[in-house]
N, C-alpha and C. Protein backbone atom coordinates (compact mmCIF):
# COMPACT_ATOMS: atom_id res chain seq x y z
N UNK A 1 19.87 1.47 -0.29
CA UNK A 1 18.67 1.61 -1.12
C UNK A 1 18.02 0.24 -1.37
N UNK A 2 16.84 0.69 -1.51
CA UNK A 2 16.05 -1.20 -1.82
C UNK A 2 16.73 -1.31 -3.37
N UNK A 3 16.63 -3.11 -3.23
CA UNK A 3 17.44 -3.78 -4.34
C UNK A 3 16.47 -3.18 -5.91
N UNK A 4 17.28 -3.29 -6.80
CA UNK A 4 16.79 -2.83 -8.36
C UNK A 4 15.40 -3.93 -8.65
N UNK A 5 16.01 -5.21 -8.34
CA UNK A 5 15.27 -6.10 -8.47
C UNK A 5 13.44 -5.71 -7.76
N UNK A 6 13.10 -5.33 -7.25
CA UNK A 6 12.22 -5.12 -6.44
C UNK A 6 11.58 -4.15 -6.90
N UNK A 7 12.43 -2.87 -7.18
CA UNK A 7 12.20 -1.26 -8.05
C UNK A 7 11.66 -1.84 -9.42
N UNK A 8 12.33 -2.59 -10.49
CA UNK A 8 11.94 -3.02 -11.81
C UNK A 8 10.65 -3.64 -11.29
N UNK A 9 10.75 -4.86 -10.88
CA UNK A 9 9.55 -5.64 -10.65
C UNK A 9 8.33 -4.71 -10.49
N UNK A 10 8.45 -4.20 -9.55
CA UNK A 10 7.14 -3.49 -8.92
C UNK A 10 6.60 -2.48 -10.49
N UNK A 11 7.69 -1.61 -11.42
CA UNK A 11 7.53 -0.92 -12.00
C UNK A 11 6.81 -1.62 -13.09
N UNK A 12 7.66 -3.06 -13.92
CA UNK A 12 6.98 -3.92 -14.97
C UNK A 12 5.07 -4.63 -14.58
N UNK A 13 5.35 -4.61 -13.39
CA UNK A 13 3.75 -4.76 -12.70
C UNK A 13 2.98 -4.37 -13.34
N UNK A 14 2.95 -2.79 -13.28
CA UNK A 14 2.24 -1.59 -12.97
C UNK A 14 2.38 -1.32 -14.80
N UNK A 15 3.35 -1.38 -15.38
CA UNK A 15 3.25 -0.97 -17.07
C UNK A 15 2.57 -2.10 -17.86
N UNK A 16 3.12 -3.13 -17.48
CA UNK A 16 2.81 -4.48 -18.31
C UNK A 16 1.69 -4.95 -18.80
N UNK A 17 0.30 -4.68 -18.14
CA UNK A 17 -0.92 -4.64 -18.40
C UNK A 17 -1.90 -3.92 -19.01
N UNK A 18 -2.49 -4.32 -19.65
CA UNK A 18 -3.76 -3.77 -20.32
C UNK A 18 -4.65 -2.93 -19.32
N UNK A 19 -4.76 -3.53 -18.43
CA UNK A 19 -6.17 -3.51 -17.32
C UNK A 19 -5.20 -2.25 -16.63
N UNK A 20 -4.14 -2.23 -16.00
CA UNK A 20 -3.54 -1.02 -15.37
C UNK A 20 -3.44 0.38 -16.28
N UNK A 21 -3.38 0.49 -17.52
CA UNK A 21 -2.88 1.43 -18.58
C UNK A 21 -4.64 1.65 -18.89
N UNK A 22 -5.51 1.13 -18.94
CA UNK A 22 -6.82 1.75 -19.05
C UNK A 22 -7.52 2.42 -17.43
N UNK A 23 -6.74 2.20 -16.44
CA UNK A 23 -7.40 2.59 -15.20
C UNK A 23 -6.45 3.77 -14.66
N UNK A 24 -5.10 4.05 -15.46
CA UNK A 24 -4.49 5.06 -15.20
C UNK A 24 -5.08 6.53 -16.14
N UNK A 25 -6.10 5.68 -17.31
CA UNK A 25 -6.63 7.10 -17.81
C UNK A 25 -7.71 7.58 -17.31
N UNK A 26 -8.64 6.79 -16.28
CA UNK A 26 -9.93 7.42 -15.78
C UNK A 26 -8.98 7.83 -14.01
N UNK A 27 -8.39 7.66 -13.69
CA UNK A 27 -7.99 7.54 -12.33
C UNK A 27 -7.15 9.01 -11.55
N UNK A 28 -7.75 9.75 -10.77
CA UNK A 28 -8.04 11.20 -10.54
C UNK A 28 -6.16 11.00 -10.08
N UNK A 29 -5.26 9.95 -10.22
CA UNK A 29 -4.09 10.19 -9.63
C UNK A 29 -3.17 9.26 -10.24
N UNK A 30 -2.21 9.42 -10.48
CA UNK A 30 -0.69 8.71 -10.76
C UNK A 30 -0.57 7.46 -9.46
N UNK A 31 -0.85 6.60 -9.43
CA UNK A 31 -0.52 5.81 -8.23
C UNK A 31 0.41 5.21 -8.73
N UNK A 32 1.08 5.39 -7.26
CA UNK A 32 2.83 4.67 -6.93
C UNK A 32 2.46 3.03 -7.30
N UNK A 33 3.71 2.31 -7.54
CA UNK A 33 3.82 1.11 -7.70
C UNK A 33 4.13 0.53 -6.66
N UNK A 34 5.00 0.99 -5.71
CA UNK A 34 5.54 0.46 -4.75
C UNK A 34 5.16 1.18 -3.46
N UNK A 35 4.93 0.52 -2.07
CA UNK A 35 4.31 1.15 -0.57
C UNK A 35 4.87 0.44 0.20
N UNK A 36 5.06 1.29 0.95
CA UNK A 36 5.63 1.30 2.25
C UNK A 36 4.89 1.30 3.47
N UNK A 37 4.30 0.22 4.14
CA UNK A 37 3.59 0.22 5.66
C UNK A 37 4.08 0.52 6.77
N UNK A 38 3.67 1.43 7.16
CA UNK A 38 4.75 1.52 9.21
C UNK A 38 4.18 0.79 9.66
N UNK A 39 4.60 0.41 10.95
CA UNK A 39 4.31 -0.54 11.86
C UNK A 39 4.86 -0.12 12.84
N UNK A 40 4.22 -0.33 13.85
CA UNK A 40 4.51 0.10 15.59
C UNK A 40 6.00 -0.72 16.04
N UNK A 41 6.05 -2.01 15.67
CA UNK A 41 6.80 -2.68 16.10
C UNK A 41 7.84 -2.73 15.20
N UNK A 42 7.83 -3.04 13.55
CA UNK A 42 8.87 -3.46 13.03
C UNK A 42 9.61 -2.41 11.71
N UNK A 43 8.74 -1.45 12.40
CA UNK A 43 9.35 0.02 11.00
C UNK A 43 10.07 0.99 12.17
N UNK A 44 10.78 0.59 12.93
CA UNK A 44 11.36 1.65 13.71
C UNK A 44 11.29 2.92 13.61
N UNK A 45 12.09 3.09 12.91
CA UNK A 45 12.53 4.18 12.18
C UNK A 45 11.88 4.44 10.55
N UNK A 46 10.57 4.97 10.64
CA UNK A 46 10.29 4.95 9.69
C UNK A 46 10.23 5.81 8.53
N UNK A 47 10.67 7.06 9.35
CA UNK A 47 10.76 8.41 8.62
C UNK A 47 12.35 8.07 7.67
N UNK A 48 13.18 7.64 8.54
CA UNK A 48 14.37 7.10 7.85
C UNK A 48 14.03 6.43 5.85
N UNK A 49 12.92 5.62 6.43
CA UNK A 49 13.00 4.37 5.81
C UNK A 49 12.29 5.46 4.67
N UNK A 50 11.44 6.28 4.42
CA UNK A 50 10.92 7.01 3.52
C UNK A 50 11.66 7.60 2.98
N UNK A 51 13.14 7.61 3.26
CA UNK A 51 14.01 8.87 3.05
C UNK A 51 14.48 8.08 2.12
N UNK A 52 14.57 6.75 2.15
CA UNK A 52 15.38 5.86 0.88
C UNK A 52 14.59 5.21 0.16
N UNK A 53 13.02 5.74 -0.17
CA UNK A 53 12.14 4.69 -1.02
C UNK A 53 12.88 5.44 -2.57
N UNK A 54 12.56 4.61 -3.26
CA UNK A 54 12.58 5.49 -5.13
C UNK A 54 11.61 6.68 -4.83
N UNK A 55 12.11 7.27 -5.69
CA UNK A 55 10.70 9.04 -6.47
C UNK A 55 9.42 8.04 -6.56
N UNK A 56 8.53 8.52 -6.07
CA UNK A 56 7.23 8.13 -6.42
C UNK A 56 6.67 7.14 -5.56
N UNK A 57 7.29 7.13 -4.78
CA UNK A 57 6.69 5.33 -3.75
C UNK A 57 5.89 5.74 -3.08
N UNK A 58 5.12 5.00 -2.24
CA UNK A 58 3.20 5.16 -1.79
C UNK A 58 3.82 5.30 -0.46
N UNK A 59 3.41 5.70 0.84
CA UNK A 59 3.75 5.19 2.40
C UNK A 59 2.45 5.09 3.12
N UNK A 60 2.32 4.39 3.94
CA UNK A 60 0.56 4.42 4.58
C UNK A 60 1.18 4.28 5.91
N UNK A 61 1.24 5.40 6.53
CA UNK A 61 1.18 5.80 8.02
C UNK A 61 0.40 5.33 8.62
N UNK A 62 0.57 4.29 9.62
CA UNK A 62 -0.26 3.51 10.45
C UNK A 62 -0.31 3.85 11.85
N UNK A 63 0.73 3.03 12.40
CA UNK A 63 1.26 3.38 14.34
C UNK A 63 -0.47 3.80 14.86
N UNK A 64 -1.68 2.66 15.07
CA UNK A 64 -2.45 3.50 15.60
C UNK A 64 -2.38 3.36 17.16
N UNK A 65 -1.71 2.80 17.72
CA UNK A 65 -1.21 3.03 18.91
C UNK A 65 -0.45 3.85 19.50
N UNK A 66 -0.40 4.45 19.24
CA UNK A 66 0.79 5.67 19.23
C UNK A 66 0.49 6.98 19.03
N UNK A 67 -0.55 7.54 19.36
CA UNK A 67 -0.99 8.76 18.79
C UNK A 67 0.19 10.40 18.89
N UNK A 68 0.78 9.96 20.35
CA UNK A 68 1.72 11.12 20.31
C UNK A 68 3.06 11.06 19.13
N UNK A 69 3.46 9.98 19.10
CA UNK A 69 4.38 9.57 18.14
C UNK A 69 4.30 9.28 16.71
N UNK A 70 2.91 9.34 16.86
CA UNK A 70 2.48 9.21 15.25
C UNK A 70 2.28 10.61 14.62
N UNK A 71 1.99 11.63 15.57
CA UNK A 71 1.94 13.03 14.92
C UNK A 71 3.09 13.15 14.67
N UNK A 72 4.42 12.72 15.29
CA UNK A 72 5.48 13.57 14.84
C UNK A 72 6.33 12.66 13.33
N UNK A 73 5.72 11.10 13.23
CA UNK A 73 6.09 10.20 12.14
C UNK A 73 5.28 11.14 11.20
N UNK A 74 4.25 11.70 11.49
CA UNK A 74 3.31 12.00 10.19
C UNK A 74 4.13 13.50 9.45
N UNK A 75 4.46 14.00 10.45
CA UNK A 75 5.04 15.36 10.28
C UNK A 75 6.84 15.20 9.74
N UNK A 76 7.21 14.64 10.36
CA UNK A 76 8.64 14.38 9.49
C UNK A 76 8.58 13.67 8.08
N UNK A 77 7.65 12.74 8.32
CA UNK A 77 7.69 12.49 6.80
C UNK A 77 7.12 13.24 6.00
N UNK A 78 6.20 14.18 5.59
CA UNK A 78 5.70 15.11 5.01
C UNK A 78 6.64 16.12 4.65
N UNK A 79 7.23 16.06 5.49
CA UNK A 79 8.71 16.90 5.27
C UNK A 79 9.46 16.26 4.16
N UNK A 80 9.63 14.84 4.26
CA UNK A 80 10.62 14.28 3.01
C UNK A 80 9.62 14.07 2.19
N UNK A 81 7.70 14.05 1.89
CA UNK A 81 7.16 14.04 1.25
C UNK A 81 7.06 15.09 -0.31
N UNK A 82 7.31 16.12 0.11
CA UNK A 82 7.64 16.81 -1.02
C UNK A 82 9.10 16.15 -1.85
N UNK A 83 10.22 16.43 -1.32
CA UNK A 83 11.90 16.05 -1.92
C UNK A 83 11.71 14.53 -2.68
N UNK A 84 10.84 13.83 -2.19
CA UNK A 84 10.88 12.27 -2.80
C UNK A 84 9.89 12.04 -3.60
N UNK A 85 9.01 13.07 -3.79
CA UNK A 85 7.40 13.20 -4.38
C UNK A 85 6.77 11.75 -3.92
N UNK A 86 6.63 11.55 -2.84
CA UNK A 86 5.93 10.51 -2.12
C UNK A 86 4.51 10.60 -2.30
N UNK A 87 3.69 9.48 -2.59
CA UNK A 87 1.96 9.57 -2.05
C UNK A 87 1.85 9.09 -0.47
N UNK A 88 1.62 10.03 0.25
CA UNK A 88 1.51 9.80 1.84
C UNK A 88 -0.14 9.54 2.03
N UNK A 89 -0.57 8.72 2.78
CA UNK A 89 -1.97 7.88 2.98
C UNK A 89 -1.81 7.61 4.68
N UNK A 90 -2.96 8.18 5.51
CA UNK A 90 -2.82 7.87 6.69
C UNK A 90 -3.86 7.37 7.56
N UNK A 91 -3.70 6.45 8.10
CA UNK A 91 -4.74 5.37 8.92
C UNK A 91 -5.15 5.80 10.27
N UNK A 92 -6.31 5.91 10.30
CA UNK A 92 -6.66 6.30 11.54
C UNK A 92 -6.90 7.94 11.52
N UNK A 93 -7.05 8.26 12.76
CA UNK A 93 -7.75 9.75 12.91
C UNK A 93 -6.12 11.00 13.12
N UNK A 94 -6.12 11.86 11.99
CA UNK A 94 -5.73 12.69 12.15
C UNK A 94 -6.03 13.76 11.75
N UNK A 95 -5.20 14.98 12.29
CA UNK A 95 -5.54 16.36 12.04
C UNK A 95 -5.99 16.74 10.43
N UNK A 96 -7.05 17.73 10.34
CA UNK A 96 -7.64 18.02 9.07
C UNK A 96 -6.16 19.18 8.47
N UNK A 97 -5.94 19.67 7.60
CA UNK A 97 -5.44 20.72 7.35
C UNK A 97 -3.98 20.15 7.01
N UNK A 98 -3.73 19.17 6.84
CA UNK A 98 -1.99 18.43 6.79
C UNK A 98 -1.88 18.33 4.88
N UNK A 99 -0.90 18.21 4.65
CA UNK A 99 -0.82 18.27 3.57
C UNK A 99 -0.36 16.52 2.68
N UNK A 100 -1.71 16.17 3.03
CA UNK A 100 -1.51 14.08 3.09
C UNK A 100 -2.85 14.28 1.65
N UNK A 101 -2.48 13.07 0.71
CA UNK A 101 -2.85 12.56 -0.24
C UNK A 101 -4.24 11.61 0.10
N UNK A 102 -4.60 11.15 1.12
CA UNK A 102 -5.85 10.51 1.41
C UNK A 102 -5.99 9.70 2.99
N UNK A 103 -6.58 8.81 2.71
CA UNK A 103 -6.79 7.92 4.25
C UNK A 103 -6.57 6.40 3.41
N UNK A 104 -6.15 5.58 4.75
CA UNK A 104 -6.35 4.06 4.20
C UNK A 104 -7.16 3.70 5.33
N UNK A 105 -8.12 2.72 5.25
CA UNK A 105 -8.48 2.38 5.96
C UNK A 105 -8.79 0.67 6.39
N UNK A 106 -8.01 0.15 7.67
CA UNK A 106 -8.06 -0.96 7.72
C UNK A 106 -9.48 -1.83 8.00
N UNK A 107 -9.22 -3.37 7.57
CA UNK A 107 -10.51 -3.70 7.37
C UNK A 107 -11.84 -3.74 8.39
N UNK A 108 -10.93 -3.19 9.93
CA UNK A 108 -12.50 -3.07 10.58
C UNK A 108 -12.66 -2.05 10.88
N UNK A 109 -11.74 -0.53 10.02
CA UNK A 109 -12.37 0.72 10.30
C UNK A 109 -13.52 0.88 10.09
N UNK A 110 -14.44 1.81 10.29
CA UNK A 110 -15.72 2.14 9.84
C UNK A 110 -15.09 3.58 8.78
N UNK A 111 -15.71 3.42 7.21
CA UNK A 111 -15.35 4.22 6.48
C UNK A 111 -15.68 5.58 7.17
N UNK A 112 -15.55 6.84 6.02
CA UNK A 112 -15.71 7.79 6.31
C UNK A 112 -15.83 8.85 4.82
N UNK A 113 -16.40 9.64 4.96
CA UNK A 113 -16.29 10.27 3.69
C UNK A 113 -14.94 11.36 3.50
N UNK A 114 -14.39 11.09 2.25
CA UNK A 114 -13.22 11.31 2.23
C UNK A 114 -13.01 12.77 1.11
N UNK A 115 -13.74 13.06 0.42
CA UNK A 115 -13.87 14.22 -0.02
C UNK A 115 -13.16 13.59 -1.59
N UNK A 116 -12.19 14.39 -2.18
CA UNK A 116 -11.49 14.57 -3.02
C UNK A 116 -10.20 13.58 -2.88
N UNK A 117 -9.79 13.38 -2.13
CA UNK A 117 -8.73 13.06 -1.93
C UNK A 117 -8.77 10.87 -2.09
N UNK A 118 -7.66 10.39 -2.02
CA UNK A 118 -7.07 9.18 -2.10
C UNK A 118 -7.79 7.94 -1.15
N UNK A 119 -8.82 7.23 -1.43
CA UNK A 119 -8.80 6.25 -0.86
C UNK A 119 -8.45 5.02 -0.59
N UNK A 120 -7.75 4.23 0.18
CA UNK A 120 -7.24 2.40 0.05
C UNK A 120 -8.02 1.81 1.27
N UNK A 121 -8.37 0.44 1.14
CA UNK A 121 -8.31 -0.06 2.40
C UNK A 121 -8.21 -1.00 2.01
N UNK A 122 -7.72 -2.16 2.89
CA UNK A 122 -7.28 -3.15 3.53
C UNK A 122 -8.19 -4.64 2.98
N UNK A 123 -8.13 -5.84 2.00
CA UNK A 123 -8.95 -6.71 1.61
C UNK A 123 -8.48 -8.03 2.40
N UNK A 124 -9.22 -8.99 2.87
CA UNK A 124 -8.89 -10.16 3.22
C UNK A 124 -9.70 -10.85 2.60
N UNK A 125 -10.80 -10.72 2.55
CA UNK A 125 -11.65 -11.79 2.06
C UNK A 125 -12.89 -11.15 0.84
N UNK A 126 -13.21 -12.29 -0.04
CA UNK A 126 -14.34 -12.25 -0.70
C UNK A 126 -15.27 -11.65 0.06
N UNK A 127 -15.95 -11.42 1.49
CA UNK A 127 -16.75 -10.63 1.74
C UNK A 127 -16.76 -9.40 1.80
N UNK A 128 -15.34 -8.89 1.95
CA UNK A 128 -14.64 -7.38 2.08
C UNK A 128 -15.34 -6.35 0.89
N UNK A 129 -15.72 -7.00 -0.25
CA UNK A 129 -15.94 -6.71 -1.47
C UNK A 129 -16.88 -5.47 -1.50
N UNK A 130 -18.28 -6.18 -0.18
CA UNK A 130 -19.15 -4.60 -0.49
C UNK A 130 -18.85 -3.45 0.31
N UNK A 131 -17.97 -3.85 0.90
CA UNK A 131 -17.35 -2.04 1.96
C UNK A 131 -16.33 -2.06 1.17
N UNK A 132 -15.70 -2.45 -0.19
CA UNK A 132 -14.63 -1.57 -0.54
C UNK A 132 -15.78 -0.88 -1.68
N UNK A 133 -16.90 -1.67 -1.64
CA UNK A 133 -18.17 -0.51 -2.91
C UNK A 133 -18.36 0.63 -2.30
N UNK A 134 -19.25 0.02 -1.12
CA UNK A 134 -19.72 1.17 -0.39
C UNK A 134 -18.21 2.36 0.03
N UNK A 135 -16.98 2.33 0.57
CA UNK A 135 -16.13 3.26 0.95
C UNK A 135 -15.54 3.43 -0.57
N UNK A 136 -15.96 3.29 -2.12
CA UNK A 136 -15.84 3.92 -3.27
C UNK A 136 -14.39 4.08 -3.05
N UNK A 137 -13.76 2.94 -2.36
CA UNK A 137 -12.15 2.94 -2.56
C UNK A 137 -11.43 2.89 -3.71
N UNK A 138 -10.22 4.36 -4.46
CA UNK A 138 -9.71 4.13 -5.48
C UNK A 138 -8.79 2.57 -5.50
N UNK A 139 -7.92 2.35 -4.06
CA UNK A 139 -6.85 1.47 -4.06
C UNK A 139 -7.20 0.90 -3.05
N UNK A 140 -6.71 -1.00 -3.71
CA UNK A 140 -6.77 -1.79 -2.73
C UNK A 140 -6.31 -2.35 -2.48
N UNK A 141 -5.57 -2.73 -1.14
CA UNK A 141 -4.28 -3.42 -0.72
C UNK A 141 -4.91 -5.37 -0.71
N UNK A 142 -4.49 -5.89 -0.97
CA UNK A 142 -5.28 -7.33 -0.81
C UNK A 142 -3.90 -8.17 -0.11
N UNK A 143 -4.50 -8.87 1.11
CA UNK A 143 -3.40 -9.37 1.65
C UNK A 143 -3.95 -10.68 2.79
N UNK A 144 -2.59 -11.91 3.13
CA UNK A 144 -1.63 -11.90 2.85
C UNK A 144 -1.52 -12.59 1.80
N UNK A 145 -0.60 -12.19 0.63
CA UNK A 145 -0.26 -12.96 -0.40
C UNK A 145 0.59 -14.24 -0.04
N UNK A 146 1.60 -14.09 0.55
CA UNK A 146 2.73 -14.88 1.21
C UNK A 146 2.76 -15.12 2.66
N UNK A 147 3.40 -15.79 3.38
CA UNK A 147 3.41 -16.52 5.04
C UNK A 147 4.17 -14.99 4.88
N UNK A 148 3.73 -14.45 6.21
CA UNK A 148 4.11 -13.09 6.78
C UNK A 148 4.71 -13.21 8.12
N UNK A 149 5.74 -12.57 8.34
CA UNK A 149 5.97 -12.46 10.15
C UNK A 149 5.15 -11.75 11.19
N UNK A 150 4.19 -10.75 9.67
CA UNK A 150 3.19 -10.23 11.09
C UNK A 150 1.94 -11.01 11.23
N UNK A 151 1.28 -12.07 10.71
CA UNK A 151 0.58 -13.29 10.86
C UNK A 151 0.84 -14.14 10.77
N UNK A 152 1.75 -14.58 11.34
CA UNK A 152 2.27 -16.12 11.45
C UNK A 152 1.21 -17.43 11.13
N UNK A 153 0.28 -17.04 11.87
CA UNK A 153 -0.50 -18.02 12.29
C UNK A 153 -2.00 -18.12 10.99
N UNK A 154 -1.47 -17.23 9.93
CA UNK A 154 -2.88 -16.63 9.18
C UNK A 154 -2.60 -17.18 7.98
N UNK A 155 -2.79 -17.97 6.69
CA UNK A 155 -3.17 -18.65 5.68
C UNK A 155 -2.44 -18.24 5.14
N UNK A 156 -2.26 -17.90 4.38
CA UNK A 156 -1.66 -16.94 3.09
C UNK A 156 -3.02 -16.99 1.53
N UNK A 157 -2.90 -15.91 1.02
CA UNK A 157 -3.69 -16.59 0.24
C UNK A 157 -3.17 -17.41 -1.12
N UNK A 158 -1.90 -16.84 -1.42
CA UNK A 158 -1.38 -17.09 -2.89
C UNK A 158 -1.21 -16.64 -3.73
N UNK A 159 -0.56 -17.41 -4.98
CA UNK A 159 -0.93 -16.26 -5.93
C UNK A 159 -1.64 -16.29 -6.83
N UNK A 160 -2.55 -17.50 -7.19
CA UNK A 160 -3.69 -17.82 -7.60
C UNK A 160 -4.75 -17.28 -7.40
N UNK A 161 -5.22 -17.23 -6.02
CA UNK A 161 -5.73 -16.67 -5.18
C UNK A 161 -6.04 -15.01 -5.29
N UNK A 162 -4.84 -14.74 -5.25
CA UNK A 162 -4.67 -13.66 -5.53
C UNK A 162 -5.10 -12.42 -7.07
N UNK A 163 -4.67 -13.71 -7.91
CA UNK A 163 -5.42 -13.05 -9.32
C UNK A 163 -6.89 -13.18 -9.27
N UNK A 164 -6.99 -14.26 -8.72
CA UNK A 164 -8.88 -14.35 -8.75
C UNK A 164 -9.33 -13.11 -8.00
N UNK A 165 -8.34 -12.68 -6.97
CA UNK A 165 -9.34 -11.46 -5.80
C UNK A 165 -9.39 -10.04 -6.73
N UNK A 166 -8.12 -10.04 -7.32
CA UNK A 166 -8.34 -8.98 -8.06
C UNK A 166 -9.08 -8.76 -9.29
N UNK A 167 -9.46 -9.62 -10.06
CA UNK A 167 -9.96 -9.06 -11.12
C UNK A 167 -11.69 -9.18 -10.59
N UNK A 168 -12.34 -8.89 -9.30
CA UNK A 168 -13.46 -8.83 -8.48
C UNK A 168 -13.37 -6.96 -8.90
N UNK A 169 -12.16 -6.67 -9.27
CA UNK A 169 -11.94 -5.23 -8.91
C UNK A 169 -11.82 -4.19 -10.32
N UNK A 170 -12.69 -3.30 -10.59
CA UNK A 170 -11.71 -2.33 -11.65
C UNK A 170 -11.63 -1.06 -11.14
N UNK A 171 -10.78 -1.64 -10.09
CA UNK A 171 -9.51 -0.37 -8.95
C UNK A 171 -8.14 -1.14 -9.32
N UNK A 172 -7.22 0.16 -8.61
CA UNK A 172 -5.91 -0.52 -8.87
C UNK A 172 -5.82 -1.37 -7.65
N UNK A 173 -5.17 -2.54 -7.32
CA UNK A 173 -4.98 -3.33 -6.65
C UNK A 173 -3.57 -3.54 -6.60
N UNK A 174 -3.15 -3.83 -4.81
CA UNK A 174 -1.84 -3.75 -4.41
C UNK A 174 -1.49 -5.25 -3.70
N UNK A 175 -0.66 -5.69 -4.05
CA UNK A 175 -0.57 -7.43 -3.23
C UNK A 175 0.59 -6.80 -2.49
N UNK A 176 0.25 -7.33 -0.86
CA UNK A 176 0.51 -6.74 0.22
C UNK A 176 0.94 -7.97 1.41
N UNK A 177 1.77 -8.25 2.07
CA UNK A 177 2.04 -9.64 2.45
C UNK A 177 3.35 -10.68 2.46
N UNK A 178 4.00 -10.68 3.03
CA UNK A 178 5.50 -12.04 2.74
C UNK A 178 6.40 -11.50 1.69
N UNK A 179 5.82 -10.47 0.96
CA UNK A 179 6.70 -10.37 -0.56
C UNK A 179 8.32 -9.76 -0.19
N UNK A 180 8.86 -10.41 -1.09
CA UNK A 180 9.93 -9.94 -0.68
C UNK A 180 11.13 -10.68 -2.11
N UNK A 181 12.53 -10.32 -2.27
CA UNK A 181 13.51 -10.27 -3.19
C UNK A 181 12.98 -11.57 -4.11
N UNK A 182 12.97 -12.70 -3.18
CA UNK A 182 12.81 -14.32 -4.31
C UNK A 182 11.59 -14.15 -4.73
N UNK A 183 10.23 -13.42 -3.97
CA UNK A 183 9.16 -14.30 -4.56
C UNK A 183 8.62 -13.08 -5.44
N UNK A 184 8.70 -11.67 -5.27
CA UNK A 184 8.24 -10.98 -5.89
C UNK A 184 7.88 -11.29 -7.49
N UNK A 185 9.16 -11.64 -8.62
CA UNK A 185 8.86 -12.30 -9.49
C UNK A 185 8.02 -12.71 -9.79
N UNK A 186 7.24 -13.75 -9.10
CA UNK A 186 6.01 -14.43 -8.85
C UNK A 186 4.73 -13.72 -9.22
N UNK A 187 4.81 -12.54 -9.15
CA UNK A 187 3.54 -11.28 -8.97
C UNK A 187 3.64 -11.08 -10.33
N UNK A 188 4.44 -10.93 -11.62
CA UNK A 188 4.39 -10.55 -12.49
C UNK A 188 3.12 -11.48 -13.87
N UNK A 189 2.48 -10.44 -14.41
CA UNK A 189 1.38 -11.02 -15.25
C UNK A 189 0.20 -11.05 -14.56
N UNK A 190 -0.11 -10.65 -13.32
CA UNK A 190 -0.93 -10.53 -12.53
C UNK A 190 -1.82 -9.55 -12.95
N UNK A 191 -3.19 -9.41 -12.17
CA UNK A 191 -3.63 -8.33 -13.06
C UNK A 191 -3.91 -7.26 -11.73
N UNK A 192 -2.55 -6.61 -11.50
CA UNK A 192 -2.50 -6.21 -9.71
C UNK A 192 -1.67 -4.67 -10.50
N UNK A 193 -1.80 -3.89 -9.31
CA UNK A 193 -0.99 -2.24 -10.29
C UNK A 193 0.48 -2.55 -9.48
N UNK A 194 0.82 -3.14 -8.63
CA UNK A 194 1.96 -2.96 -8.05
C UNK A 194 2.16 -3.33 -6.25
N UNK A 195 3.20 -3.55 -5.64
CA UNK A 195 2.97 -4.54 -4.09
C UNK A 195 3.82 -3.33 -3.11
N UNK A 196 3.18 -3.97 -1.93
CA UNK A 196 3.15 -3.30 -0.63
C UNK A 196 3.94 -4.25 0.53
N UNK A 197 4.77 -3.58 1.63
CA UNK A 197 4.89 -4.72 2.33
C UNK A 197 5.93 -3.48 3.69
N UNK A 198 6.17 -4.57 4.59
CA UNK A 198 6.82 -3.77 5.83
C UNK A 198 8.17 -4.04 5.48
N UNK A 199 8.79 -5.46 5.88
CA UNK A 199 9.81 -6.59 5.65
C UNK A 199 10.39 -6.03 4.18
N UNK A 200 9.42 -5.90 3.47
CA UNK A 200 10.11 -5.75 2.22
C UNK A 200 10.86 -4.86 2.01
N UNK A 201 10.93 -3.88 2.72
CA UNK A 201 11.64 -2.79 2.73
C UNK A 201 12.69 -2.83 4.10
N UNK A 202 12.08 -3.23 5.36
CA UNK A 202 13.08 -3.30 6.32
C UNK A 202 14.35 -4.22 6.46
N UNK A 203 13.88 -5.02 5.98
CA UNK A 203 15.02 -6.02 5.34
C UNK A 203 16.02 -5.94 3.94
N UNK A 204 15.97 -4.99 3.03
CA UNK A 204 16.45 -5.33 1.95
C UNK A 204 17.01 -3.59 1.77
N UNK A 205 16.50 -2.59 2.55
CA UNK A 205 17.13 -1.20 2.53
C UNK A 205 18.59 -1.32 3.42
């Protein structure tokens, strides 16, 4: 199971604030504190990995390379989506009629209208700001907070940085990026609902 340390953290995040406890009373949903990203390359097994998040954890089904293999990631986990009361969120184009909580959409999707249901997408930069207006995104992943293994080569932003991007926002906001057992800590007092990551979970489950 992922470490306690990580479970508390993410949870004191998400309670600790003023700004989160007034956006959980206008906000059409309970959002998870903690998410889980697949990845083509480094979530193998990712249906596994859903099987051991806490009650309540977020997952954003990605693999968009993969379309045959991603129907059947989307479909097994939906399966453990009920037993774990998971929020399942899925990237890219899939079947209408599934029983999934919204879309995420990464930062050079072209939005889409999403009806009723759960929106996130993907922040890098101060310009990102008017397509997360215009795609009327409830949740926003803002990333990288920390040096990542899946951008090696990409800045980080911080965690300075990081408080400044979010309070641009009155959505819940997810710091997404490097996080992991030592630095998570770091995130707390932030004015963020709770963090996201691949590593963070593949490494520490």
């Amino acid at each position: 199971m992922i470490k306690n340390n990580i479970i508390n953290t993410a949870r004191s995040i998400s309670y600790n604030t003023k700004r989160n406890k007034a956006l959980k009373k206008h906000h059409k949903a309970n959002l998870p504190n903690l998410w889980l990203f697949t990845d083509l390359q480094k979530t193998l097994k990712p249906v596994e990995l859903s099987k051991k998040l806490p009650v309540q954890s977020g997952v954003i089904i990605r693999h968009y390379n993969n379309s045959k293999n991603k129907k059947t990631i989307i479909k097994d986990i939906l399966n453990v989506k009920k037993r774990r009361m998971l929020t399942v969120l899925i990237s890219g184009e899939n079947k209408r009629g599934l029983n999934i909580d919204g879309n995420h959409f990464p930062q050079w999707a072209s939005p889409i209208n999403n009806g009723n249901k759960i929106t996130s997408m993907s922040f890098h930069h101060a310009k990102d700001l008017r397509k997360s207006i215009n795609l009327k995104a409830d949740l926003i992943f803002i990333s990288p907070v920390f040096p990542t293994t899946s951008h090696k080569n990409k800045k980080c932003l911080g965690v300075i940085k990081l408080g400044l991007m979010a309070r641009l926002f009155k959505k819940h906001v997810i710091a997404l990026g490097g996080i992991n057992n030592k630095n998570i800590g770091r995130l707390r007092s932030l004015p963020i609902s709770g963090c996201a990551g691949i590593d963070l979970f593949t490494k520490d489950l």
